[in-house]
Protein backbone atom coordinates (compact mmCIF):
# COMPACT_ATOMS: atom_id res chain seq x y z
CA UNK A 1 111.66 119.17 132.44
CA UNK A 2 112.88 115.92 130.91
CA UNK A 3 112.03 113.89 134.78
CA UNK A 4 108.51 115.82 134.76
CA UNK A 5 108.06 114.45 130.80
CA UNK A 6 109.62 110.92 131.64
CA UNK A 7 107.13 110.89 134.79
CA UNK A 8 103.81 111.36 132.76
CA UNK A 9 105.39 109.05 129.78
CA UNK A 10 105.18 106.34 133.05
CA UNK A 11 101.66 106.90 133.84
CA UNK A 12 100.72 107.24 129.94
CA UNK A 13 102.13 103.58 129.46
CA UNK A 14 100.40 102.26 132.60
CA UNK A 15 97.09 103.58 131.29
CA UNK A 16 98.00 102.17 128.31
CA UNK A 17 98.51 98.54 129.78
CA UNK A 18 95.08 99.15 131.36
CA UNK A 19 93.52 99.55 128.17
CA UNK A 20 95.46 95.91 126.47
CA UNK A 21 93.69 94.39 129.29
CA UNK A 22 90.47 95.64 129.27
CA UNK A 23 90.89 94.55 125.35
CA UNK A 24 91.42 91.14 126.31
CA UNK A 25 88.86 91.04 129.06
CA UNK A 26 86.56 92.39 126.00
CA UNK A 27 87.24 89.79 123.50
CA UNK A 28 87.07 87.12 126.20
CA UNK A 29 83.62 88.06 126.40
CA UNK A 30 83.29 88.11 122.83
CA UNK A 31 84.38 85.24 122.51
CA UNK A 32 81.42 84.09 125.34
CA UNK A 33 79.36 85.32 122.86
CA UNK A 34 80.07 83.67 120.13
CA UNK A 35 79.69 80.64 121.22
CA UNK A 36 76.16 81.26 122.54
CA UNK A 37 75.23 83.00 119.00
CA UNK A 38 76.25 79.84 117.26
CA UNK A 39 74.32 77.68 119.80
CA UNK A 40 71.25 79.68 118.43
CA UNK A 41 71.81 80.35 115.13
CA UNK A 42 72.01 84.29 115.62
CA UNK A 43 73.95 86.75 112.95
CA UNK A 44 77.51 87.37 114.36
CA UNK A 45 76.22 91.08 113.03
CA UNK A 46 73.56 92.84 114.68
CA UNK A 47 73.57 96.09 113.49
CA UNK A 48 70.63 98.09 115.67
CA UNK A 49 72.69 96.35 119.21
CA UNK A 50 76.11 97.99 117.38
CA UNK A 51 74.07 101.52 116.57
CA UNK A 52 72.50 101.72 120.25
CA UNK A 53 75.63 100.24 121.72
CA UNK A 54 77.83 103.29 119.66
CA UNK A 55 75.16 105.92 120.42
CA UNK A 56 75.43 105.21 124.50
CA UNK A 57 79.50 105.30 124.54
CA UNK A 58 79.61 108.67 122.25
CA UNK A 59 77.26 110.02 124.87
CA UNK A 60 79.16 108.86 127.59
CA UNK A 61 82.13 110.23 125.77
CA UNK A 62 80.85 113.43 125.50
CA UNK A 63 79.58 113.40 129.42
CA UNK A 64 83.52 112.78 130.12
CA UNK A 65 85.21 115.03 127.44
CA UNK A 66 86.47 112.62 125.51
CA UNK A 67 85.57 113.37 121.95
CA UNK A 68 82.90 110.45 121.12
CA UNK A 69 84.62 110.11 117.71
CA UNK A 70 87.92 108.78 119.35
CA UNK A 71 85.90 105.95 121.38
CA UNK A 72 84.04 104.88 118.20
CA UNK A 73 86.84 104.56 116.29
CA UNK A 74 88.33 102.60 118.96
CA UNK A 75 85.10 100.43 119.78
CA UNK A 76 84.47 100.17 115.68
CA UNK A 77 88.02 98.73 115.17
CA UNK A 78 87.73 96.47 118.45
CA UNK A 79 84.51 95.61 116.98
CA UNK A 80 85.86 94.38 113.71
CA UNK A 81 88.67 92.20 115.64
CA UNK A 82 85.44 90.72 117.28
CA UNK A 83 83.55 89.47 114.65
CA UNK A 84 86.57 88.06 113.32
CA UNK A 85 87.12 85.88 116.78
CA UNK A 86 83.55 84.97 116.50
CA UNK A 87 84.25 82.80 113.38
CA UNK A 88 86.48 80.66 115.89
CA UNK A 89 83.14 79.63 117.20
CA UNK A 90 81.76 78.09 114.53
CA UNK A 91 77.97 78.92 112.73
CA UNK A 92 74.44 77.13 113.64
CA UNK A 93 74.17 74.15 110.98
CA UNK A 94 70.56 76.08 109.64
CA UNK A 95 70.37 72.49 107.03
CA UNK A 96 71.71 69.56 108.90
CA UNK A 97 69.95 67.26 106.86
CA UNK A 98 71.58 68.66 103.69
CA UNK A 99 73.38 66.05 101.63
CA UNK A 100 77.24 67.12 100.52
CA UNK A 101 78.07 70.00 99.55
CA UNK A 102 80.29 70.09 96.77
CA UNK A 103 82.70 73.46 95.70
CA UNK A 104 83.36 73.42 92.15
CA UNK A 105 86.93 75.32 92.32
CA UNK A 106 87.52 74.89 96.06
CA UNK A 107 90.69 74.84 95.82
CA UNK A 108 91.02 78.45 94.91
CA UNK A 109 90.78 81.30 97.27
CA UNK A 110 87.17 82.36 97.33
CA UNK A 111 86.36 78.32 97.08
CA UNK A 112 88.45 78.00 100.17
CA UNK A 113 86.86 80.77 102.20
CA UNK A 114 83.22 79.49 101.66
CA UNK A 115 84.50 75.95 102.41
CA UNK A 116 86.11 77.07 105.43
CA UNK A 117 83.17 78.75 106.26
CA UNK A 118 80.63 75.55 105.06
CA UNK A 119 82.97 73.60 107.26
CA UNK A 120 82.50 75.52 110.79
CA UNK A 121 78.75 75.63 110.36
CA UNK A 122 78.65 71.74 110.15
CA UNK A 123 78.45 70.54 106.71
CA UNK A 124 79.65 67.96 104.39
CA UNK A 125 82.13 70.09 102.52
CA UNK A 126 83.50 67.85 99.16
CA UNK A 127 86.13 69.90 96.79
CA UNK A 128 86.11 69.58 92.86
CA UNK A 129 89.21 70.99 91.40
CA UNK A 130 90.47 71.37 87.98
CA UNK A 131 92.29 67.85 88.32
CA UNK A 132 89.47 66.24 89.54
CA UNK A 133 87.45 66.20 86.82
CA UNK A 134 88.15 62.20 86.39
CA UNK A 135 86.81 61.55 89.54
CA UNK A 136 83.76 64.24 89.17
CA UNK A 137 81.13 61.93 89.40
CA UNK A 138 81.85 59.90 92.44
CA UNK A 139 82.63 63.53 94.05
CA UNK A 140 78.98 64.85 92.69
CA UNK A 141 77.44 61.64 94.39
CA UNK A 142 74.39 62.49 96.18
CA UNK A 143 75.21 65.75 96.31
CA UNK A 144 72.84 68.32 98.30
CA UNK A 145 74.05 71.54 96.52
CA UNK A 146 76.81 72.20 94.23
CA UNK A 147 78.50 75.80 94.01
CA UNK A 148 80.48 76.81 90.90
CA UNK A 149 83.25 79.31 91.77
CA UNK A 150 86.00 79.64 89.18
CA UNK A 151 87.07 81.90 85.97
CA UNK A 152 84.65 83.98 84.60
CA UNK A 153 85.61 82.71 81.48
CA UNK A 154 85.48 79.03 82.33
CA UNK A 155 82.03 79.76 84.27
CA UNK A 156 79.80 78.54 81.29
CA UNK A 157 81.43 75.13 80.33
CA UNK A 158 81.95 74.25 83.74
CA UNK A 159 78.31 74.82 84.75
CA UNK A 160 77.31 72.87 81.25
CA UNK A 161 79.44 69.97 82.70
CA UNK A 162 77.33 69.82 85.76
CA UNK A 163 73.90 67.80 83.81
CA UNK A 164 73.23 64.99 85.85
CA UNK A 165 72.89 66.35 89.12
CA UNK A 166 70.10 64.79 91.68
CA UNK A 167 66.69 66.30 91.13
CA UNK A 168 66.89 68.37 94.60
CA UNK A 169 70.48 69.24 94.60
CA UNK A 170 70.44 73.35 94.96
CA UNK A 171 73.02 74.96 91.81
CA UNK A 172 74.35 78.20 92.79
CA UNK A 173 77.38 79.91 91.15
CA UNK A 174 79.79 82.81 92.85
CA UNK A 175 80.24 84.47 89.20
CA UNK A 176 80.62 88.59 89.35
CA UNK A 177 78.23 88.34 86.34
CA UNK A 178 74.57 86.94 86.36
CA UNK A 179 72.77 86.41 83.56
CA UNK A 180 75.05 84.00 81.22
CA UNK A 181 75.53 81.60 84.26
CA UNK A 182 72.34 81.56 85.64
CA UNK A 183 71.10 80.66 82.39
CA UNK A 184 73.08 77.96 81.75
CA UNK A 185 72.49 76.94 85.19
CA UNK A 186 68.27 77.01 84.43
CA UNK A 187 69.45 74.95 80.89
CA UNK A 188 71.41 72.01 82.01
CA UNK A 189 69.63 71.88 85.74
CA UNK A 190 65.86 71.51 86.40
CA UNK A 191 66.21 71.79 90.18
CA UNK A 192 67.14 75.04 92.68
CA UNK A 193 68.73 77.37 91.19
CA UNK A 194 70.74 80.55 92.53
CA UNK A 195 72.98 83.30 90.92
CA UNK A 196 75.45 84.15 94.25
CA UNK A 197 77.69 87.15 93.77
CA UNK A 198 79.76 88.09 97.43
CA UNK A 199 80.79 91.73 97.11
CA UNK A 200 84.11 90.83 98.55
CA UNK A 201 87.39 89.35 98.46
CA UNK A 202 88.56 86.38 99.89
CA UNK A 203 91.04 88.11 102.03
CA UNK A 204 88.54 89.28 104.57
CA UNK A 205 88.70 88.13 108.34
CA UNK A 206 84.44 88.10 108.82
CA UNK A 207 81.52 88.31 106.52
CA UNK A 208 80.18 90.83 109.59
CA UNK A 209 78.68 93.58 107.15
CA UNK A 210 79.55 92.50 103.75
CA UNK A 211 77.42 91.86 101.22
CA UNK A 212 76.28 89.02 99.07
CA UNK A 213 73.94 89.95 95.95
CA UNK A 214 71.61 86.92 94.86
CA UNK A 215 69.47 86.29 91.75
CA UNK A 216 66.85 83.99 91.85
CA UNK A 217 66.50 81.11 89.84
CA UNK A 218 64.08 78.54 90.34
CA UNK A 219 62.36 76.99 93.59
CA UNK A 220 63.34 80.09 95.58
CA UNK A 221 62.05 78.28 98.49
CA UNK A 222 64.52 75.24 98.60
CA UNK A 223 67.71 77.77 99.16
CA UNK A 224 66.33 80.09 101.96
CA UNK A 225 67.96 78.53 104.43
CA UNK A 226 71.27 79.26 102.44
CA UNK A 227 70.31 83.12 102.48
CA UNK A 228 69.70 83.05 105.72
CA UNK A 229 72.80 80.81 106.66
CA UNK A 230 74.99 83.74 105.37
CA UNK A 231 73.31 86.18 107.54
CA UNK A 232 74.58 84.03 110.74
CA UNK A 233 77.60 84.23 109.15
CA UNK A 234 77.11 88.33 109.36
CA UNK A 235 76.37 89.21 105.23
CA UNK A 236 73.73 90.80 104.42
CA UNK A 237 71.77 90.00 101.32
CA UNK A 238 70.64 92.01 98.54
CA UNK A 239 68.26 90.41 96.19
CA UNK A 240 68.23 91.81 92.56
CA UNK A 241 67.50 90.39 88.77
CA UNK A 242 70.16 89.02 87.15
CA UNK A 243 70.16 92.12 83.99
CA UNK A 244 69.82 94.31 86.94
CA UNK A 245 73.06 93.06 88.40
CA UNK A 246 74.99 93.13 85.67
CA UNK A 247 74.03 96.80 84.59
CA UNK A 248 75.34 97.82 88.11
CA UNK A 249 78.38 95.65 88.04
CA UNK A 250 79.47 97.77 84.77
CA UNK A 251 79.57 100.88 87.36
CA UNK A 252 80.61 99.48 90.42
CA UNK A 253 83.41 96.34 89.33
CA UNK A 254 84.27 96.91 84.90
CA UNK A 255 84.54 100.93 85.08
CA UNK A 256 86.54 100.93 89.03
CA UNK A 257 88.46 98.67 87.73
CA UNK A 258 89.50 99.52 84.34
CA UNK A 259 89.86 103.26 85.38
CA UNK A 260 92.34 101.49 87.85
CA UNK A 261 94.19 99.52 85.47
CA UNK A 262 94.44 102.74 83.18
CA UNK A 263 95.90 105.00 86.23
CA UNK A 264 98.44 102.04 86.93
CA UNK A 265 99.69 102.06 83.35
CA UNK A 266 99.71 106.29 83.19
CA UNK A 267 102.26 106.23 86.61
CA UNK A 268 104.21 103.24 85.37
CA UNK A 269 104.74 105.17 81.73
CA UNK A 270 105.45 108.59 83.75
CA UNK A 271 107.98 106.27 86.05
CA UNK A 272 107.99 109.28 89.32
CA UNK A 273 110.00 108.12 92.11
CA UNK A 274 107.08 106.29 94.91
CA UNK A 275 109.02 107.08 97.48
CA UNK A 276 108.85 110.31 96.47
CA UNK A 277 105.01 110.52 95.80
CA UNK A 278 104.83 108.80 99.20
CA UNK A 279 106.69 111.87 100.57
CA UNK A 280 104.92 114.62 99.21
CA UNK A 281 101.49 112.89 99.30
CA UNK A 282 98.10 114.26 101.14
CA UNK A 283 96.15 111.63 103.08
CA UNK A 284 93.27 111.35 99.75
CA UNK A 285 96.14 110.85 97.44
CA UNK A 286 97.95 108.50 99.38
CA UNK A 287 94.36 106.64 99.66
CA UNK A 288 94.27 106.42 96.25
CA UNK A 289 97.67 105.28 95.46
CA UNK A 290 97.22 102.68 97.86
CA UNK A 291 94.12 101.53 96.09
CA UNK A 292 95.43 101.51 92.66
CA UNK A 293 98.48 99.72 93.92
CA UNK A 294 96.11 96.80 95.73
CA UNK A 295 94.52 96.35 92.15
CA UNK A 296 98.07 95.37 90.91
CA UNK A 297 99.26 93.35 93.64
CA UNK A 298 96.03 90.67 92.63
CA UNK A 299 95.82 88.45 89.59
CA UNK A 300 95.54 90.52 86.52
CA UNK A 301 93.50 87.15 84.92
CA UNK A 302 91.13 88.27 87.12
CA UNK A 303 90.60 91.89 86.64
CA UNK A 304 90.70 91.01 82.90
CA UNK A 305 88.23 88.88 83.07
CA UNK A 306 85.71 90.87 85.21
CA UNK A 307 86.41 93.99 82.70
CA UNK A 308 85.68 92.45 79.35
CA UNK A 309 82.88 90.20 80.58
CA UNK A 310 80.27 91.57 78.81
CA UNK A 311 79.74 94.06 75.63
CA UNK A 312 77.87 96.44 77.77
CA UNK A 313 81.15 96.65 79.69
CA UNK A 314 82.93 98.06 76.95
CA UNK A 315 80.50 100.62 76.16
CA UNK A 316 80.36 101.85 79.32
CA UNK A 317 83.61 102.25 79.50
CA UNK A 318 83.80 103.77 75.63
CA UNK A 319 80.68 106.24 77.52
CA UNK A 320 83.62 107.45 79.85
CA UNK A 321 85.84 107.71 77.23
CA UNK A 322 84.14 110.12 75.88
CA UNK A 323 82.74 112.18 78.85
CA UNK A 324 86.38 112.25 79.72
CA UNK A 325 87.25 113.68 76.37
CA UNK A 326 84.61 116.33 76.91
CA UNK A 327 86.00 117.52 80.38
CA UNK A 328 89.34 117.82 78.61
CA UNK A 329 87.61 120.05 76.00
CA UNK A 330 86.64 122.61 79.13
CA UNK A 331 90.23 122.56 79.85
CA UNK A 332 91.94 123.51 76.48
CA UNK A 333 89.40 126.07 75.92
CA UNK A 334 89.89 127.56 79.64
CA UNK A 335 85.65 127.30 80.33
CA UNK A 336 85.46 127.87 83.59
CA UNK A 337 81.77 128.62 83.66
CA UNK A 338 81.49 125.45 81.39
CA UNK A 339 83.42 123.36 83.96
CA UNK A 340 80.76 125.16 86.89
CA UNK A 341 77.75 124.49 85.55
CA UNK A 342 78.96 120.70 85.10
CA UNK A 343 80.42 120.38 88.56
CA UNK A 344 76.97 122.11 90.39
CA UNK A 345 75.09 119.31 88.12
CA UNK A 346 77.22 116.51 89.15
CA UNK A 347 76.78 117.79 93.06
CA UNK A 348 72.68 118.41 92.46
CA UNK A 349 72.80 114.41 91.45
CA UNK A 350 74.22 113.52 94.48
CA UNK A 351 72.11 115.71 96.40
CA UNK A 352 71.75 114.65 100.20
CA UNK A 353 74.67 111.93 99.25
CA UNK A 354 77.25 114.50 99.00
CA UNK A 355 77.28 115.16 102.21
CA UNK A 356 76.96 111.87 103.58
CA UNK A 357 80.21 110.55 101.68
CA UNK A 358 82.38 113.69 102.76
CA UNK A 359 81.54 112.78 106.31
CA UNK A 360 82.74 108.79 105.14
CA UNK A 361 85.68 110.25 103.37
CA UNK A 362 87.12 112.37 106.14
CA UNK A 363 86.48 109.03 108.44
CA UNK A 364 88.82 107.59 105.96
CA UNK A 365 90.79 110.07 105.65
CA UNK A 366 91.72 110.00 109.27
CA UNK A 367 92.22 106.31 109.79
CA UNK A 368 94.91 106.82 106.64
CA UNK A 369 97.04 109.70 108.25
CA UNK A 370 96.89 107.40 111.27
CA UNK A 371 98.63 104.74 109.42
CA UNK A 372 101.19 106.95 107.87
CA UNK A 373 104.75 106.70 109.42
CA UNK A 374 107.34 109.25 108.36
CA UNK A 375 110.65 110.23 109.71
């Protein structure tokens, strides 16, 4: 028994080494591609050749009896390795002509990634940091845009520092809030003018699918080739108003994140064992510790700062508060029908959704067992 096992361990591990060097042969080619993608200024993302591309191996798959979601997980995480190897390339220069561009808090870690990313597709990339500020305006010389990224807090009087900026020079900010900066942008600028919010971290490999929001300001026309520029570099846009922005970011960044921070502070005060959470945890909950405990492994500045932003922040939040307190009220008094008839509201909301995001979840869910190691 243990030669028979030991024998088809051997041929398991030579398939194996057949499939690390089909994976290099693969991102060879990727990385062909690339390099003719930045030649033409295509997206590193094109997301009907990735749906027609998935659709042909999960029927192939199929044809072969080898469950098709197996070879699109595989293919989807190869794919993500890809676009990352793309960057390596370099991005289509869609402005050559543009003057400097100058990153107002480049030093920091989203300044850094849009620099880097600046840099490959060709331009003039100039830095401003916080101690720079005595040699600002020989750095804002002749400047061809100038993008604002740093504290939420500090947002306004750095933008109100930036007043004598050449007539054509494009403004843009990378604020998680819109409508304070943009209009200090409109007051102390009377050229271009964009609100620029990436839905993203700077700790991402690609931009291949992520998303940047943008808010127009003025002269819409003299930063299209900037939109466009991040869609080579595989975002895609979302244009909204700035007061619609902000209303969503109270959902999707000041309420995720304070219900977070809240969470944190409930299993610090309760002190259980991790380990021991670790142990005994389901594939959801260990999703969510690990998602709570990426919150606190970031700067807490930050989170602070994105979370009291804005007064319509805090009632949101005080909204929850006191839906929250209402749940609890179905619980002391045992209403189970009351508890129902909430829950089949909630799901009649979501309607079609519902289903959508348990088929996401249990994608998810999947890839986290995966990554679990016990024993």
């Amino acid at each position: 028994m243990v030669a028979e096992l030991s024998q088809l361990r051997d041929k398991i591990d030579a398939v194996d080494k057949q499939m690390v060097a089909l994976l290099a042969e693969r991102l060879a080619l990727v990385a062909q591609v690339g390099e003719v993608k930045s030649q033409h200024g295509l997206p590193i993302y094109a997301p009907d050749r990735e749906a027609a591309m998935l659709a042909s191996r999960r029927d192939e798959a199929a044809q072969q009896g080898v469950p098709p979601d197996l070879i699109e997980d595989i293919l989807r995480r190869t794919m993500r390795e890809s676009y990352a190897s793309e960057n390596d390339s370099g991005f289509k220069c869609l402005n050559p002509e543009l003057r400097p561009i100058v990153i107002v808090g480049g030093k920091g870690q989203l300044g850094k990634l849009f620099a880097k990313l600046f840099t490959l597709s060709g331009y003039d990339v100039r830095i401003l940091g916080s101690q720079d500020w005595d040699r600002a305006d020989e750095i804002l010389d002749g400047a061809g845009m100038v993008v604002v990224t740093v504290p939420i807090h500090l947002t306004d009087g750095v933008i109100r520092r930036l007043g004598n900026l050449p007539a054509d020079c494009i403004l843009a900010d990378l604020t998680s809030i819109k409508s304070e900066p943009l209009q200090a942008m409109l007051e102390v600028h009377q050229g271009p003018v964009v609100g620029l919010h990436p839905m993203f971290g700077p700790d991402i490999s690609s931009l291949a699918k992520q998303v940047i929001i943008y808010c127009d300001g003025r002269n819409p026309e003299s930063y299209q080739w900037l939109l466009e520029q991040f869609q080579i570099w595989g975002a895609s846009i979302e244009r909204v108003s700035a007061i619609e922005h902000d209303q969503g970011m109270t959902l999707i960044q000041a309420l995720r994140h304070f219900t977070s921070f809240v969470y944190g502070v409930h299993l610090a005060e309760e002190d259980p064992r991790l380990e021991q959470l670790l142990a005994m945890s389901s594939p959801i909950y260990r999703l969510e510790l690990a998602m709570v405990g990426r919150l606190f492994a970031q700067d807490g500045s930050l989170y602070g700062d994105i979370i009291m932003s804005s007064p319509q922040n805090i009632a949101m939040i005080k909204r929850f508060h006191q839906r929250f307190g209402q749940a609890i009220a179905l619980l002391e008094n045992q209403d189970k029908a009351g508890f129902k008839q909430a829950f089949d509201q909630v799901e009649t909301w979501f309607g079609d959704f519902a289903g959508r995001f348990l088929k996401e979840s249990q994608g998810l869910l999947r890839q986290a067992n995966d990554a679990t190691h016990r024993g």
